[in-house]
C-alpha atoms as a PDB file:
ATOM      1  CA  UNK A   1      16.490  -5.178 -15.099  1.00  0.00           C
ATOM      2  CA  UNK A   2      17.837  -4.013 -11.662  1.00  0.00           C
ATOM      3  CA  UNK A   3      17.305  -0.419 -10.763  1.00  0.00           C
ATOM      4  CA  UNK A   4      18.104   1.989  -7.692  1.00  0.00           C
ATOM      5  CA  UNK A   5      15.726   4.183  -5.936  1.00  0.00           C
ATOM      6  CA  UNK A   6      16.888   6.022  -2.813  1.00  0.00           C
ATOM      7  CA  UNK A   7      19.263   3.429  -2.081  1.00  0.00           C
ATOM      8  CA  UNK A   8      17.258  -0.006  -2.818  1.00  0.00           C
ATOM      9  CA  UNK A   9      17.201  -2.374  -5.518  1.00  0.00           C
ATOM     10  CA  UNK A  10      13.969  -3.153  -7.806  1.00  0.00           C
ATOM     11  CA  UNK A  11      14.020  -5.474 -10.331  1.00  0.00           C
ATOM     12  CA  UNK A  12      11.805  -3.915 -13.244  1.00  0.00           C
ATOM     13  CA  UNK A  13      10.587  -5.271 -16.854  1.00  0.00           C
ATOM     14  CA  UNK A  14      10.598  -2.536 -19.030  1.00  0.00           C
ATOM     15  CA  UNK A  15       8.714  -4.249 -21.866  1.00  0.00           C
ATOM     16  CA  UNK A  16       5.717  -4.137 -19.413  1.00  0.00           C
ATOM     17  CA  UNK A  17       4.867  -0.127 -20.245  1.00  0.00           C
ATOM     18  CA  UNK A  18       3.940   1.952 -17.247  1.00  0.00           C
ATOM     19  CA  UNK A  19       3.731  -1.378 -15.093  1.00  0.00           C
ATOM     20  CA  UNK A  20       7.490  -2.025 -15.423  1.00  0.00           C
ATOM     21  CA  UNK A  21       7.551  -3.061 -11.807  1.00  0.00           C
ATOM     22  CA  UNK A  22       8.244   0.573  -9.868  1.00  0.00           C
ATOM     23  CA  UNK A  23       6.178   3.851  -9.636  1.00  0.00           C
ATOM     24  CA  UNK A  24       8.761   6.595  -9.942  1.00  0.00           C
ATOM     25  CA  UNK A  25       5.899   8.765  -8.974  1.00  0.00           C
ATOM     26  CA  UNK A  26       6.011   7.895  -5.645  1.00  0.00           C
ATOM     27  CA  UNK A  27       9.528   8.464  -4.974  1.00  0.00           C
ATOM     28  CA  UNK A  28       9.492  11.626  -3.139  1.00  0.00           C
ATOM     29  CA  UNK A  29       7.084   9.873  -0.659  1.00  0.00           C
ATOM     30  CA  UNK A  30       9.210   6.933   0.395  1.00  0.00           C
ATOM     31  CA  UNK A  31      11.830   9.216   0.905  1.00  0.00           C
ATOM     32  CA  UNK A  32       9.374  11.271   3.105  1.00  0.00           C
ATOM     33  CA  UNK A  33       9.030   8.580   4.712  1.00  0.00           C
ATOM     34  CA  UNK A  34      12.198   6.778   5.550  1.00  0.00           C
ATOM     35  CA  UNK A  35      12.670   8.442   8.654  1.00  0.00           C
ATOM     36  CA  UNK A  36       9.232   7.563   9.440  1.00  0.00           C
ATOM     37  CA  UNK A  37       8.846   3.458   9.289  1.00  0.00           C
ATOM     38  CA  UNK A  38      10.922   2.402  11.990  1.00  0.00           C
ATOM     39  CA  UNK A  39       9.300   0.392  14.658  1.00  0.00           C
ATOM     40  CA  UNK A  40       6.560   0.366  13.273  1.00  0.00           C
ATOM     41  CA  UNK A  41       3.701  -2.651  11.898  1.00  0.00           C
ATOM     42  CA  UNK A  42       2.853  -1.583   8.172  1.00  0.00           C
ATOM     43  CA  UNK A  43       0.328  -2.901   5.873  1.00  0.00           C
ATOM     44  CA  UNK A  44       0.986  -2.108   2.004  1.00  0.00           C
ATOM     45  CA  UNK A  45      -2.256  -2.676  -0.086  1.00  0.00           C
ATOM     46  CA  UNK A  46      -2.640  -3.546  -3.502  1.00  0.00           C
ATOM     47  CA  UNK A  47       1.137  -3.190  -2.933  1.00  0.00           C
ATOM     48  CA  UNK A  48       1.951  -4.633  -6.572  1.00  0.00           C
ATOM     49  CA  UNK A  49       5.441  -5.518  -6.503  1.00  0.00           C
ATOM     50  CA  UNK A  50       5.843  -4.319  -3.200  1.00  0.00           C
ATOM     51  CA  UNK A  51       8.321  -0.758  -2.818  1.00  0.00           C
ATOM     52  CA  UNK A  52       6.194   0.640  -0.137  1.00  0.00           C
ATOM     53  CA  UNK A  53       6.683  -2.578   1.811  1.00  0.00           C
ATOM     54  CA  UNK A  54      10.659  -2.930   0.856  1.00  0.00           C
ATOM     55  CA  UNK A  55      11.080   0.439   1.864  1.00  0.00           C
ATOM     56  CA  UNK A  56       9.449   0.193   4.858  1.00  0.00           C
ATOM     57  CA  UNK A  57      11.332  -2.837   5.592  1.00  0.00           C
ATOM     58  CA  UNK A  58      15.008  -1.451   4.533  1.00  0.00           C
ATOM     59  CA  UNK A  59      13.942   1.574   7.238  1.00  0.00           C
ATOM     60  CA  UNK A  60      13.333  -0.182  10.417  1.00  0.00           C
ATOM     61  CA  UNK A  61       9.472  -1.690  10.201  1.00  0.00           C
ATOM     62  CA  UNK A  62       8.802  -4.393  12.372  1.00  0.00           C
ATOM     63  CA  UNK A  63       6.744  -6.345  10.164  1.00  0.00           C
ATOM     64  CA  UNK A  64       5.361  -5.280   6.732  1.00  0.00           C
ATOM     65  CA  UNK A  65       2.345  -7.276   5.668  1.00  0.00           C
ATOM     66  CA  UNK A  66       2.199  -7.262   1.408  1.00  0.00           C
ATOM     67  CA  UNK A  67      -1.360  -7.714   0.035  1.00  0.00           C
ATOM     68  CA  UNK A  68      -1.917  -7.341  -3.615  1.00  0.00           C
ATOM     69  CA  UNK A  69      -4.675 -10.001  -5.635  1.00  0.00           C
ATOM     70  CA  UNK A  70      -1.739 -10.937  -8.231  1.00  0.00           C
ATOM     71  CA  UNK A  71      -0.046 -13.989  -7.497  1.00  0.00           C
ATOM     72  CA  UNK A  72       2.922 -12.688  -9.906  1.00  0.00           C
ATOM     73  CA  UNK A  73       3.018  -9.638  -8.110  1.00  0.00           C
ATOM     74  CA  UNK A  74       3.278 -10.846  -4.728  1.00  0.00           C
ATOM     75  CA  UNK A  75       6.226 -13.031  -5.888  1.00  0.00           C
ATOM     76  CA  UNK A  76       8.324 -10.150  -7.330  1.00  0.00           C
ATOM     77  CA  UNK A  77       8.053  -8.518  -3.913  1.00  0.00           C
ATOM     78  CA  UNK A  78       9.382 -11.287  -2.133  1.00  0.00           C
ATOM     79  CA  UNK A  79      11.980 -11.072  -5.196  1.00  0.00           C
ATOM     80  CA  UNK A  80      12.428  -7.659  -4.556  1.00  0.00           C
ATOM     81  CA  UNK A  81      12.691  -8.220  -0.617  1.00  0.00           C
ATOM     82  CA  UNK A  82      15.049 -11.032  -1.358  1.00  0.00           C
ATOM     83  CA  UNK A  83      17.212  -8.441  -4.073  1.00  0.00           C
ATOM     84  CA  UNK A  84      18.004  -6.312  -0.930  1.00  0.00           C
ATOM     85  CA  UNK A  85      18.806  -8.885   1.362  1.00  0.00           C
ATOM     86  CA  UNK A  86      15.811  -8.290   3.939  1.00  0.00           C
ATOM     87  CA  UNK A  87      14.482 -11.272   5.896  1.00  0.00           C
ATOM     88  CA  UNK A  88      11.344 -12.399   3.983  1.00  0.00           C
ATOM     89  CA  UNK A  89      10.512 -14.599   6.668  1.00  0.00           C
ATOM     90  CA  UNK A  90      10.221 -11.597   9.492  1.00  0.00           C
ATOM     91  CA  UNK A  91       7.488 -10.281   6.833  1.00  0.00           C
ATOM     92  CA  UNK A  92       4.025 -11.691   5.364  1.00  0.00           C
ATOM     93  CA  UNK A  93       3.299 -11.554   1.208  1.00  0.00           C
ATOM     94  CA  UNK A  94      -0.490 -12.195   0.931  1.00  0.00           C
ATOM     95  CA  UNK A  95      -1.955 -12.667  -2.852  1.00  0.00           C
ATOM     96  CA  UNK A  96      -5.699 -11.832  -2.406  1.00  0.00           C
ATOM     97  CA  UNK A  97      -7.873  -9.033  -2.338  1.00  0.00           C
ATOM     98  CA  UNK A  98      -7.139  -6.318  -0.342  1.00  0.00           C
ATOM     99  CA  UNK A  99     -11.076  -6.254   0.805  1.00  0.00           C
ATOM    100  CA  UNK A 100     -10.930  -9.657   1.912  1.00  0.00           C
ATOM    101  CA  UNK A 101      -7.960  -9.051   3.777  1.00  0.00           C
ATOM    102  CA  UNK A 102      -8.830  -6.093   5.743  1.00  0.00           C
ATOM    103  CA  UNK A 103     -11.817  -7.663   6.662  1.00  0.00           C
ATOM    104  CA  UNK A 104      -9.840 -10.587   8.127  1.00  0.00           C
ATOM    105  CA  UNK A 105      -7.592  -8.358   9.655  1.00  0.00           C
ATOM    106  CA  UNK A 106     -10.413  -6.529  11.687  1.00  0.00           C
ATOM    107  CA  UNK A 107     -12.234  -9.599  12.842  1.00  0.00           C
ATOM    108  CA  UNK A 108      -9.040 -10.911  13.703  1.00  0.00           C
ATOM    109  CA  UNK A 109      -8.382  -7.811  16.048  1.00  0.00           C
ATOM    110  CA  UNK A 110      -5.052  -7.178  13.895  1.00  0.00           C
ATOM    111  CA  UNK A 111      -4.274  -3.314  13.985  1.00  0.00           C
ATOM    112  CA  UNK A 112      -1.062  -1.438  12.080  1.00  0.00           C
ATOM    113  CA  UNK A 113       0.808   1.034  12.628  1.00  0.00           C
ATOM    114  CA  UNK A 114       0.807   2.699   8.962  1.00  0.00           C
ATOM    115  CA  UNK A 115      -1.320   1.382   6.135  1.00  0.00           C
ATOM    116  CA  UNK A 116      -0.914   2.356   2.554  1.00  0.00           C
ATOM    117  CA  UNK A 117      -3.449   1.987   0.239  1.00  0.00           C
ATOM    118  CA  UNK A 118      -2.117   3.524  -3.141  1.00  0.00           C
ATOM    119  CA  UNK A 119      -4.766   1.250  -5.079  1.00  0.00           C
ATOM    120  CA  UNK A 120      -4.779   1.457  -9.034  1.00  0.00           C
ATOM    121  CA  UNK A 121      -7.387   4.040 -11.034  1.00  0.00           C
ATOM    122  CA  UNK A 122      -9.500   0.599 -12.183  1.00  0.00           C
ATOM    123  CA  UNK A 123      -9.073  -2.524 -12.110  1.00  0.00           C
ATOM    124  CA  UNK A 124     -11.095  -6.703 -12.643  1.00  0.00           C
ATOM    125  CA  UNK A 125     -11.000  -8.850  -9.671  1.00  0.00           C
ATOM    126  CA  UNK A 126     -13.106 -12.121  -8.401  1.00  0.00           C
ATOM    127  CA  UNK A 127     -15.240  -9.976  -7.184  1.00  0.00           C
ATOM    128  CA  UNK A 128     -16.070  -7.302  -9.538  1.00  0.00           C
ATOM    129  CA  UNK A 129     -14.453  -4.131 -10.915  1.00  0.00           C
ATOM    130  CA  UNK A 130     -12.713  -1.708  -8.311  1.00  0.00           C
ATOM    131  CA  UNK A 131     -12.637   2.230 -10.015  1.00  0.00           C
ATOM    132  CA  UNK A 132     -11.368   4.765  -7.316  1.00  0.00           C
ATOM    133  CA  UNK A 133     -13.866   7.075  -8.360  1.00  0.00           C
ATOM    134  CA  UNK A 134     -16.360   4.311  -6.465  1.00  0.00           C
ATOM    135  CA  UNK A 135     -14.720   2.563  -4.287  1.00  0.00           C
ATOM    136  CA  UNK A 136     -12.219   4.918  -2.723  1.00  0.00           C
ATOM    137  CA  UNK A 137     -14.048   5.546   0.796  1.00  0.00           C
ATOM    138  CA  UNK A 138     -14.774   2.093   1.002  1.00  0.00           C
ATOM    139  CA  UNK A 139     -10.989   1.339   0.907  1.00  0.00           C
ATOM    140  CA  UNK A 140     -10.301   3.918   3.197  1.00  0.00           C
ATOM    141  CA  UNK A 141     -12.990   2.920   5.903  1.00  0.00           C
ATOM    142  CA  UNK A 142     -11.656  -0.344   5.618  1.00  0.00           C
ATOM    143  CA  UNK A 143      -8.638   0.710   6.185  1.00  0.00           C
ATOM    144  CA  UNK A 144      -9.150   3.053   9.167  1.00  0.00           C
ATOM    145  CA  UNK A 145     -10.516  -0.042  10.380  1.00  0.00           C
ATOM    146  CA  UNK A 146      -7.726  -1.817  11.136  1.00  0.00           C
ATOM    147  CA  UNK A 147      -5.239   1.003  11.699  1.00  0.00           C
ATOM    148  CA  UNK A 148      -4.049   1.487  15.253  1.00  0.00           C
ATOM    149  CA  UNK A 149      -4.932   5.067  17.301  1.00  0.00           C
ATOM    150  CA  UNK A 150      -3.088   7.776  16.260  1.00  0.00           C
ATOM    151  CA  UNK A 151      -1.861   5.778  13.086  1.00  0.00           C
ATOM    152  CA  UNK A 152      -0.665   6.815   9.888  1.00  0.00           C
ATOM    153  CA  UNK A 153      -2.619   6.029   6.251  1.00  0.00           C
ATOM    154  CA  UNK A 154      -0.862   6.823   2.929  1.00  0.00           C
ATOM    155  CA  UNK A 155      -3.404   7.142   0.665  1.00  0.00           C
ATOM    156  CA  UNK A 156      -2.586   7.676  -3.214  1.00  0.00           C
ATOM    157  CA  UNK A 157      -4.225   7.691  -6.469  1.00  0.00           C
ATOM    158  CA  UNK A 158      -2.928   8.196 -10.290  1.00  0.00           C
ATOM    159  CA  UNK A 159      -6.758   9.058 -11.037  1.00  0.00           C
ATOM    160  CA  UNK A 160      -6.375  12.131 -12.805  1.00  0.00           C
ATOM    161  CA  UNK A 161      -9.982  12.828 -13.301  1.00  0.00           C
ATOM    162  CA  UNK A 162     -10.061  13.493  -9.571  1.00  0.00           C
ATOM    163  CA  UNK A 163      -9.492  16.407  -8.657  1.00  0.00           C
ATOM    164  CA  UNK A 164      -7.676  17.036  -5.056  1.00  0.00           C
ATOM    165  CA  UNK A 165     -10.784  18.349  -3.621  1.00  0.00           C
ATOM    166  CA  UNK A 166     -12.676  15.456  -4.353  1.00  0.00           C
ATOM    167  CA  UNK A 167     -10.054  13.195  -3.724  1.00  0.00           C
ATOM    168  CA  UNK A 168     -10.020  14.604  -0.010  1.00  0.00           C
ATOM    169  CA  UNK A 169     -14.004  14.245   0.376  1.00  0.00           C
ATOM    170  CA  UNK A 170     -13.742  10.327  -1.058  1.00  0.00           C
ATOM    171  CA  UNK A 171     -10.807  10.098   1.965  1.00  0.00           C
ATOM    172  CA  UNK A 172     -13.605  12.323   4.275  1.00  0.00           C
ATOM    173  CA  UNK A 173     -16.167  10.228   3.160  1.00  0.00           C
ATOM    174  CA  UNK A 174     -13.974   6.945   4.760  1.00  0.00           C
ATOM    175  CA  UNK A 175     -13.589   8.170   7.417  1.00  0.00           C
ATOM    176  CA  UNK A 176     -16.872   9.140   8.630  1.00  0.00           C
ATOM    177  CA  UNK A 177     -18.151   5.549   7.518  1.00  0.00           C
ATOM    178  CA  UNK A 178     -15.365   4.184  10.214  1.00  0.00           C
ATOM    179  CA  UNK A 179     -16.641   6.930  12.775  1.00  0.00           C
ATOM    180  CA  UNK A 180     -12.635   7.965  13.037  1.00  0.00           C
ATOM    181  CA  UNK A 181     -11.254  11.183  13.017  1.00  0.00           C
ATOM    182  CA  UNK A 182      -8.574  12.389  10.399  1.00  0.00           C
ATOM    183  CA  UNK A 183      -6.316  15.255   9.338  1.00  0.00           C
ATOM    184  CA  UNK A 184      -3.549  15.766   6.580  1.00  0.00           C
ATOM    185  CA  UNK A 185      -0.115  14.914   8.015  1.00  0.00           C
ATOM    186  CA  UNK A 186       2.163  15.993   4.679  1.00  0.00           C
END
């Protein structure tokens, strides 16, 4: 099924639960940030099927990079990409883990603009289980990591056994591991 959000097409499977294909939740963000993606290099982890990156795309980002460990999911944002007639080819769509990638990314010397890292509460991959409650900071130093000077991260969780406060000292946490400084933006 084809739905709208803020102007863009999704294609969604509504058999599939609460992993139709789009996170209403996060609606009022990308509309925050529409105003906020153009010209700039974005890097959408554990994107799933990529509406951080097509949004960012629609609104004037260079390049997005799409990382998510699911094959499938990876495809249906290059679907989605593709469903609102944005260049795929201007863009990258990366299925492996995010960790992997990041790491690449800063050996490489790659930096972005804006990173997102709205990861899921738990999750199996090849190399292990990923819980936010764990591995949060490590995310978020990784992505500080590879985020330009006076860049933007997006950082999300449905993990409602956090609590904000905690949630903020995970994100703290990150950031002290990269040695960079941060403060809320919105």
């Amino acid at each position: 099924v084809t739905v709208s959000e803020l102007g863009l097409q999704y294609l969604v499977e509504p058999s599939k639960g609460l992993d139709a294909g789009l996170y209403p939740d996060m609606r009022g963000v990308r509309r925050w940030l529409q105003s906020h993606w153009r010209e700039r290099r974005v890097l959408n982890t554990f994107a799933y099927t990529g509406a951080f990156s097509v949004a960012a795309a629609a609104h004037g980002a260079t390049e997005v990079v799409t990382v998510d460990l699911s094959a499938i999911a990876v495809q249906r944002a290059r679907d989605n990409f593709e469903l609102n007639n944005l260049p795929v080819s201007d863009h990258q769509f990366l299925a492996e883990d995010t960790f992997k990638a990041l790491d690449r990314f800063r050996r490489r010397g790659e930096t972005f603009d804006l990173v997102v890292a709205d990861p899921p509460s738990f999750s199996h991959g090849p190399e292990g289980v990923w819980q936010v409650s764990r591995d949060m900071a490590r995310l978020v130093a990784a992505c500080l990591r590879v985020l330009r000077p006076h860049g933007w991260m997006l950082v999300a969780s449905n993990q409602g056994s956090v609590s904000p406060k905690e949630f903020q000292k995970m994100i703290q946490s990150g950031a002290d591991r990269a040695e960079r400084r941060v403060r809320i933006v919105h």
